[in-house]
PDB file of N, CA and C in Angstrom:
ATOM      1  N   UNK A   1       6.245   4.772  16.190  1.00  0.00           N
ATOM      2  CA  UNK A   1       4.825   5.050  16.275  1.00  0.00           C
ATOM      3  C   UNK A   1       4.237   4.172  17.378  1.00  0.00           C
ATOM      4  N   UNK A   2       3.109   4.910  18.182  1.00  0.00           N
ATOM      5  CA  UNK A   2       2.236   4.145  18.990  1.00  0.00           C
ATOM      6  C   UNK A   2       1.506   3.692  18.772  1.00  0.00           C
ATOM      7  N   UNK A   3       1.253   2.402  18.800  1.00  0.00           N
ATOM      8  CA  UNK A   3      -0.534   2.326  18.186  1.00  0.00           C
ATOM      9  C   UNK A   3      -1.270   1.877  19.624  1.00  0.00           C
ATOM     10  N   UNK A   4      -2.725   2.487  19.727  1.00  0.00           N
ATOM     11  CA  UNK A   4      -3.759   2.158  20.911  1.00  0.00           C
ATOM     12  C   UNK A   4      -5.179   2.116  19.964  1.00  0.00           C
ATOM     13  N   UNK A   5      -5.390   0.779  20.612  1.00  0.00           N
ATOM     14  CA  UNK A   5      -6.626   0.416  20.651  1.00  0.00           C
ATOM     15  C   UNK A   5      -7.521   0.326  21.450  1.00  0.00           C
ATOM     16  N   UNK A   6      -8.536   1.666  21.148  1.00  0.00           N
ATOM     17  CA  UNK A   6      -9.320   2.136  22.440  1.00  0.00           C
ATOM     18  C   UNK A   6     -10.825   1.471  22.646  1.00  0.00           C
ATOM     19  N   UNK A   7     -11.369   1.568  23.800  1.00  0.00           N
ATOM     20  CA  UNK A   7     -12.785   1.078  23.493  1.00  0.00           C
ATOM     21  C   UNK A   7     -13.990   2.919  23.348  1.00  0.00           C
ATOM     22  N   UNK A   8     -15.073   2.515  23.883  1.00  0.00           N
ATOM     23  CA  UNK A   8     -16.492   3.483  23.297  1.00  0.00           C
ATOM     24  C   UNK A   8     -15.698   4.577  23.799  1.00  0.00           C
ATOM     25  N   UNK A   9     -15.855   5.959  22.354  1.00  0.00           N
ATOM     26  CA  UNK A   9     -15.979   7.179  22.956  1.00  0.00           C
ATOM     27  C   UNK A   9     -14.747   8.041  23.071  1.00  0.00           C
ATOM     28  N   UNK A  10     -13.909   7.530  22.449  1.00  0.00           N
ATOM     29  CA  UNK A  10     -12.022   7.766  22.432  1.00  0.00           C
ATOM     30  C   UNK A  10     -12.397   8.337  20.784  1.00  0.00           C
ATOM     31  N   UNK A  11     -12.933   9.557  20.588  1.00  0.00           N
ATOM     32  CA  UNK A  11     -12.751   9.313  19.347  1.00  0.00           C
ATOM     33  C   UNK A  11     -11.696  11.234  18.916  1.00  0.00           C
ATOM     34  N   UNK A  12     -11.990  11.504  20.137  1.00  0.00           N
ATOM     35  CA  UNK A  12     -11.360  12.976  20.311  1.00  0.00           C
ATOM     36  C   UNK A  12     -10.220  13.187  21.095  1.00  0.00           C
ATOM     37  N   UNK A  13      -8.741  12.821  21.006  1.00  0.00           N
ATOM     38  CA  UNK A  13      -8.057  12.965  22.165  1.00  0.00           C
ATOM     39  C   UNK A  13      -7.543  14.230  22.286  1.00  0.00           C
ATOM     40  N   UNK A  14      -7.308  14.763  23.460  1.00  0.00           N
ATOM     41  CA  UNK A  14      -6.909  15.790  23.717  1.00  0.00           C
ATOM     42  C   UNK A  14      -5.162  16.129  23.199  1.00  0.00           C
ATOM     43  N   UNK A  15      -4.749  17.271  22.463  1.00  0.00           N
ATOM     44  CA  UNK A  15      -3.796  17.572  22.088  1.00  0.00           C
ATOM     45  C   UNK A  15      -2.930  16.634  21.145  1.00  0.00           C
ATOM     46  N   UNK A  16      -3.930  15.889  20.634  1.00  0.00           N
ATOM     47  CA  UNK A  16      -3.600  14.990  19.552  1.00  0.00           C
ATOM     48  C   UNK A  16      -3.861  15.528  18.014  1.00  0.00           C
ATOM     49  N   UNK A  17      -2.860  16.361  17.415  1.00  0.00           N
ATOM     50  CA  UNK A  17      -2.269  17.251  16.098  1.00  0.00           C
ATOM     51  C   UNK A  17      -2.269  16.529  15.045  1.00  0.00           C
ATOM     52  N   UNK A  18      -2.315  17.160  14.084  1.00  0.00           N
ATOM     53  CA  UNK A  18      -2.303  16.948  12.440  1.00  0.00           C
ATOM     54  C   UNK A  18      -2.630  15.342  12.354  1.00  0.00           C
ATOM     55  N   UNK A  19      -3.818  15.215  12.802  1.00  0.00           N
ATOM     56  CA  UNK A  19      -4.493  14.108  12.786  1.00  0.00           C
ATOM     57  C   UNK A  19      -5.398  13.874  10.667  1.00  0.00           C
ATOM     58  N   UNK A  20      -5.323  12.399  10.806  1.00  0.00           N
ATOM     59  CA  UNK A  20      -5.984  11.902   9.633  1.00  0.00           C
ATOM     60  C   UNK A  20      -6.784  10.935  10.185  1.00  0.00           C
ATOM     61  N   UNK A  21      -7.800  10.332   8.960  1.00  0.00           N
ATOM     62  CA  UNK A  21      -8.299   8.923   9.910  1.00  0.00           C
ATOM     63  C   UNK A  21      -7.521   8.515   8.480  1.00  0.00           C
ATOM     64  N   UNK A  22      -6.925   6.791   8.232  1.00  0.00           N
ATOM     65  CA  UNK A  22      -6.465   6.349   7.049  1.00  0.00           C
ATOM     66  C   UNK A  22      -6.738   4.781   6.952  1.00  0.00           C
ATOM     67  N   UNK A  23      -7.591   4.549   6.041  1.00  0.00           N
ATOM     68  CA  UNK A  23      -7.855   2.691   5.884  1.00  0.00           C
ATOM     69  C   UNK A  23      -6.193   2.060   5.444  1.00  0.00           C
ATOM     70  N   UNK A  24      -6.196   0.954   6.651  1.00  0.00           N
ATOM     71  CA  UNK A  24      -5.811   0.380   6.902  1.00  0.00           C
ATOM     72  C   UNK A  24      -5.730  -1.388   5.930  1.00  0.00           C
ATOM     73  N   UNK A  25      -4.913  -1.758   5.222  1.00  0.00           N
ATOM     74  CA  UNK A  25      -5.312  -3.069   4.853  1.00  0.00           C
ATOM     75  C   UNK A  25      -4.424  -4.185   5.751  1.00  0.00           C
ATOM     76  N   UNK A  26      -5.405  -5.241   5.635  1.00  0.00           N
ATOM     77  CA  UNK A  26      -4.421  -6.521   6.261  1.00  0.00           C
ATOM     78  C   UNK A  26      -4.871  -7.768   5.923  1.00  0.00           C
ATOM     79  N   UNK A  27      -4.154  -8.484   5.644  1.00  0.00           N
ATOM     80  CA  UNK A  27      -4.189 -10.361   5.853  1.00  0.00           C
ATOM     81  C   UNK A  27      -4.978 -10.773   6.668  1.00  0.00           C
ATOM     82  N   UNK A  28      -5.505 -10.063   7.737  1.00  0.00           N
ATOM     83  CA  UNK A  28      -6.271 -10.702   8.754  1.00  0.00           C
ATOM     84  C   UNK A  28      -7.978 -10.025   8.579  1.00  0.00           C
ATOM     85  N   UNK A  29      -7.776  -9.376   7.997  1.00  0.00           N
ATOM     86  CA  UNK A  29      -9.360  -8.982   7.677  1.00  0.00           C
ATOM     87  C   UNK A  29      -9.468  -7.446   7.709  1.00  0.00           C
ATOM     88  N   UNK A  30     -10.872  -6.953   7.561  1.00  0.00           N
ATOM     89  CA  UNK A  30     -11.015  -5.819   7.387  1.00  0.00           C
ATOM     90  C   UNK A  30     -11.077  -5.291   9.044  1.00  0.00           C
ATOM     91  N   UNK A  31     -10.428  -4.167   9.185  1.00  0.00           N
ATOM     92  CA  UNK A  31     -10.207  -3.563  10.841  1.00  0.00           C
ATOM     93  C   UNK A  31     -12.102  -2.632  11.236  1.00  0.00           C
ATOM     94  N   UNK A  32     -11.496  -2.775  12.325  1.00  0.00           N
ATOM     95  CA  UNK A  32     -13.076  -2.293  12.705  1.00  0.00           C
ATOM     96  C   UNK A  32     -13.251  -0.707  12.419  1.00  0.00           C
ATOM     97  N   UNK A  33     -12.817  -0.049  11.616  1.00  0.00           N
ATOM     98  CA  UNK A  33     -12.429   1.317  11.430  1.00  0.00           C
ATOM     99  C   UNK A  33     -11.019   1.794  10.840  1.00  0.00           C
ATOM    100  N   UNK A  34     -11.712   3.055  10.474  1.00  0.00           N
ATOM    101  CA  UNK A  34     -10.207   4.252  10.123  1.00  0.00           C
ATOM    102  C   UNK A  34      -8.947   3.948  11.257  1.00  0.00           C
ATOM    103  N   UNK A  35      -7.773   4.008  10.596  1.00  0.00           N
ATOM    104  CA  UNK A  35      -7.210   4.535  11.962  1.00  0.00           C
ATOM    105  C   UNK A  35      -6.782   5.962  11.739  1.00  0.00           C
ATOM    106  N   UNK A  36      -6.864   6.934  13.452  1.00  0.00           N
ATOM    107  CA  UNK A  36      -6.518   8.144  12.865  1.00  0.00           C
ATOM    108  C   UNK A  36      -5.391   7.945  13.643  1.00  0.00           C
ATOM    109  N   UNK A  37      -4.466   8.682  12.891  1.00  0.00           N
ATOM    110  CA  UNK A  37      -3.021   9.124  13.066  1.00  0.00           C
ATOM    111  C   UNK A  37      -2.808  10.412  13.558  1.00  0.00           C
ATOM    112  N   UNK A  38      -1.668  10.369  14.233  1.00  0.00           N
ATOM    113  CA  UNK A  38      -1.647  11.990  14.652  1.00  0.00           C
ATOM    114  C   UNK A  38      -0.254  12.247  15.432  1.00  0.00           C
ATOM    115  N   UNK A  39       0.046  13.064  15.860  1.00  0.00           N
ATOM    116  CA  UNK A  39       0.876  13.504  16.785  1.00  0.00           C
ATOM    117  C   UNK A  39       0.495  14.055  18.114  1.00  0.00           C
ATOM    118  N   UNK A  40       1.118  13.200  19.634  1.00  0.00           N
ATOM    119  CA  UNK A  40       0.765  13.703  20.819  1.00  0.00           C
ATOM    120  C   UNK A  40       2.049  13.917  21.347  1.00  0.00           C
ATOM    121  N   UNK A  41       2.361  15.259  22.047  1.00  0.00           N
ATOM    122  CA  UNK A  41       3.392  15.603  22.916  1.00  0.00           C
ATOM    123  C   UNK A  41       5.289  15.358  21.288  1.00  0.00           C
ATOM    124  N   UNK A  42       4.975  15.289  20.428  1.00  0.00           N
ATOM    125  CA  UNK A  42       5.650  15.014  19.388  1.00  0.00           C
ATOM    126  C   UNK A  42       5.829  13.851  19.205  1.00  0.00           C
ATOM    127  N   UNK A  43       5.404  12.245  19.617  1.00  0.00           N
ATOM    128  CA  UNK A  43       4.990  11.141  19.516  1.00  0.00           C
ATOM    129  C   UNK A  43       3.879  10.694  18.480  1.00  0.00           C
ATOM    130  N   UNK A  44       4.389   9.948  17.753  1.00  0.00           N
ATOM    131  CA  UNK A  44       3.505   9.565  16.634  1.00  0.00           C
ATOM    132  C   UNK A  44       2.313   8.171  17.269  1.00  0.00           C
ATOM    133  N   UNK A  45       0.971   8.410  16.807  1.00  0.00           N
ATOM    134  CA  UNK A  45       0.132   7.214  17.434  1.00  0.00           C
ATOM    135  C   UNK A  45      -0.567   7.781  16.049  1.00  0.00           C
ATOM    136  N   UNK A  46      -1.118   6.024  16.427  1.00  0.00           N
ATOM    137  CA  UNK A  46      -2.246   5.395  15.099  1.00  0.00           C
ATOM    138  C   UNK A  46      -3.258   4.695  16.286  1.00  0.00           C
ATOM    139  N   UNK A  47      -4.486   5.281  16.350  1.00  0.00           N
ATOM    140  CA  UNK A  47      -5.540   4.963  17.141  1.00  0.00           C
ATOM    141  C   UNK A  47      -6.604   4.158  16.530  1.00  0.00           C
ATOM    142  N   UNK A  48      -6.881   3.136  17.004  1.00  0.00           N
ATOM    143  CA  UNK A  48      -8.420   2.218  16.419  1.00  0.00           C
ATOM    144  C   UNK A  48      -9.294   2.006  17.268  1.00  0.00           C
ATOM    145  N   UNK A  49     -10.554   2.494  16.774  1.00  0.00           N
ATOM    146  CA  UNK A  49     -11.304   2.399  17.992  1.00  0.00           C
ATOM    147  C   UNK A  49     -11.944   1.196  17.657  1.00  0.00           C
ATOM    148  N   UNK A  50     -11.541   0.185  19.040  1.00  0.00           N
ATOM    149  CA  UNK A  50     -11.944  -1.300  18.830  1.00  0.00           C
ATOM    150  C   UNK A  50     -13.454  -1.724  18.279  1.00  0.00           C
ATOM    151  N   UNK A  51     -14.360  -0.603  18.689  1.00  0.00           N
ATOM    152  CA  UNK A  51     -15.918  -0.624  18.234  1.00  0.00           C
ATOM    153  C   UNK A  51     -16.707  -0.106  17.163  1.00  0.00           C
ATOM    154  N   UNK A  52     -15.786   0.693  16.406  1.00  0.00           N
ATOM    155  CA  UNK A  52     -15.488   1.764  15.538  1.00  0.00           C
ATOM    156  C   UNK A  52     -16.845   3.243  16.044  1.00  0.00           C
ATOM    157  N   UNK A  53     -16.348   4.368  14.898  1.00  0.00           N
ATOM    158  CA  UNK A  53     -17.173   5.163  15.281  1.00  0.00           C
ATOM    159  C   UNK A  53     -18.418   4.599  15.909  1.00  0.00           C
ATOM    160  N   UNK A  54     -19.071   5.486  16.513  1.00  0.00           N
ATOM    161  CA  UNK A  54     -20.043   5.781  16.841  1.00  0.00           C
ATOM    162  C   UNK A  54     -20.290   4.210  17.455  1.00  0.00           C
ATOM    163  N   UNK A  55     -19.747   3.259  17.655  1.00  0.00           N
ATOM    164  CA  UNK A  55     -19.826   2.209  18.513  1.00  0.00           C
ATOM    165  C   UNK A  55     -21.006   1.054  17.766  1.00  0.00           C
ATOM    166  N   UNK A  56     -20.864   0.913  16.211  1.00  0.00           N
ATOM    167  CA  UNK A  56     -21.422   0.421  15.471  1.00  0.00           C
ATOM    168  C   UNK A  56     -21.151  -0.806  16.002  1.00  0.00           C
ATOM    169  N   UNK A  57     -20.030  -1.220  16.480  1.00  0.00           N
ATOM    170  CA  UNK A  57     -19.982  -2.756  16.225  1.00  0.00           C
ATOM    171  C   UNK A  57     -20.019  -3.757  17.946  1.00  0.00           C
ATOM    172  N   UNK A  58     -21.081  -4.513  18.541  1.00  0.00           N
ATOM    173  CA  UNK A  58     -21.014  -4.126  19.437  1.00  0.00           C
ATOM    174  C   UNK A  58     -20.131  -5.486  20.180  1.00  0.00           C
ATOM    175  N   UNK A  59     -19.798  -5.574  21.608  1.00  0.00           N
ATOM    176  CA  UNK A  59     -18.258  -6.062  21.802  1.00  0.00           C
ATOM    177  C   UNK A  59     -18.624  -8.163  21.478  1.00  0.00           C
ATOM    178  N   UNK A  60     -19.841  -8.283  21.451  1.00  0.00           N
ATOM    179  CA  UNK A  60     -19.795  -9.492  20.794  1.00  0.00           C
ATOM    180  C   UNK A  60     -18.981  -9.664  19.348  1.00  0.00           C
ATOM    181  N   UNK A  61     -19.354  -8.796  19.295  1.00  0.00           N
ATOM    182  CA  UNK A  61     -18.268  -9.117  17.216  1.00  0.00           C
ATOM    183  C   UNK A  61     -17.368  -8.673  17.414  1.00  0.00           C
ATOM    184  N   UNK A  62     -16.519  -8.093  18.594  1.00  0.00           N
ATOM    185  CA  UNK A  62     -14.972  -7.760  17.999  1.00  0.00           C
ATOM    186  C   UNK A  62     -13.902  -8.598  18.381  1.00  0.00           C
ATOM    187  N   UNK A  63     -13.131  -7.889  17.826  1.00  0.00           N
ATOM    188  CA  UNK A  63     -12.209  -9.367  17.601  1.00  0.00           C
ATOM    189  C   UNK A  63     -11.477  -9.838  18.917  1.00  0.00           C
ATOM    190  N   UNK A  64     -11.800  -8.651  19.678  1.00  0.00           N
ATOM    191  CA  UNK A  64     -10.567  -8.764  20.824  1.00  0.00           C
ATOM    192  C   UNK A  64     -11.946  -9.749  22.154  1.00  0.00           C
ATOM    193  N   UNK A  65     -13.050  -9.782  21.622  1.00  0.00           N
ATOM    194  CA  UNK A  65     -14.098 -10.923  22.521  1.00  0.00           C
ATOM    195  C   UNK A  65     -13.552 -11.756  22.161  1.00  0.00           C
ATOM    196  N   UNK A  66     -13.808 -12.734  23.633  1.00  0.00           N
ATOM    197  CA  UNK A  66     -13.489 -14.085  23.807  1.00  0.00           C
ATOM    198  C   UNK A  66     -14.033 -15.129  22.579  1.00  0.00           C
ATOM    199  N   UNK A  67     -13.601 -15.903  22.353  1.00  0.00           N
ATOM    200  CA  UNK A  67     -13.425 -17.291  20.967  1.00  0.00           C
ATOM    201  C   UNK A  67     -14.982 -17.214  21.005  1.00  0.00           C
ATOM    202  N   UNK A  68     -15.542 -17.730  22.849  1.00  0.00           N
ATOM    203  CA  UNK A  68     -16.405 -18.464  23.289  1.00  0.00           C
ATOM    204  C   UNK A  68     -18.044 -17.550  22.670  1.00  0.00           C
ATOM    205  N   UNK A  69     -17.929 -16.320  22.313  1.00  0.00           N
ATOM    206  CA  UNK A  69     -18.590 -15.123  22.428  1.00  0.00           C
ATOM    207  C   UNK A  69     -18.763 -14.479  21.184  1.00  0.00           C
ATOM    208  N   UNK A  70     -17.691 -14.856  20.388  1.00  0.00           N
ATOM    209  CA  UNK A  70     -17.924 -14.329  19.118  1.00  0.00           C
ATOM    210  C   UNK A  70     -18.944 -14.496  18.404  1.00  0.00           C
ATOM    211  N   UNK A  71     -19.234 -13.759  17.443  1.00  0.00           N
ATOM    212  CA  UNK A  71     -20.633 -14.605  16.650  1.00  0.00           C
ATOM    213  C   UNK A  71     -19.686 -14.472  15.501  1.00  0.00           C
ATOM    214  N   UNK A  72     -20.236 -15.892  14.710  1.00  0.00           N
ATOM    215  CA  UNK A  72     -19.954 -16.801  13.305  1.00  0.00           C
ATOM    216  C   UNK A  72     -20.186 -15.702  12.071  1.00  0.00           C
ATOM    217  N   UNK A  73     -19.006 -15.837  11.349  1.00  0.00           N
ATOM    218  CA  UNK A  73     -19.191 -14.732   9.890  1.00  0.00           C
ATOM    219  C   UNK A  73     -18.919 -15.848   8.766  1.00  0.00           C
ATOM    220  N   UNK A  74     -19.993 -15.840   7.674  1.00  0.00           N
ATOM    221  CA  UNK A  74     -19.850 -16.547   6.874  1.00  0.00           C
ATOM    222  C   UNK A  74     -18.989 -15.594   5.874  1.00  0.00           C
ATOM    223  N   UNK A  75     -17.791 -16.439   5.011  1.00  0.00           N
ATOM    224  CA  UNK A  75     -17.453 -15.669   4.124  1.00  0.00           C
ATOM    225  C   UNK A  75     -17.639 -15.877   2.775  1.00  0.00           C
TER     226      UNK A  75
END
């Protein structure tokens, strides 16, 4: 499987089949979104869109911003 982590607007790829979106769990926290799964060219990919839908989250809070840039989450 491929996995890509896209930024704004990747939320439709072209000739990308028997797609799902599917929550994801992890040790490292909750992901910024579904990932959808699918098949391209008969290649399996699991796509996250780094901002999630509709670009809710904006690139100060994600995880892939710099240390320096992040903003503070109390838990």
């Amino acid at each position: 499987m491929l996995g890509i982590i896209g930024g704004s607007g990747v939320y439709n790829i072209e000739g990308l089949e028997n797609t799902r979106w599917v929550k994801a769990e992890s040790s490292f926290g909750e992901a910024s979104d579904e990932i959808l799964v699918g098949e391209l060219a008969g290649q399996s990919i699991a796509f996250l869109p780094r901002h999630g839908r509709g670009h809710r989250i904006p690139p100060s809070r994600s995880t892939s911003a710099p240390t320096s840039t992040r903003s503070s989450v109390s838990a």
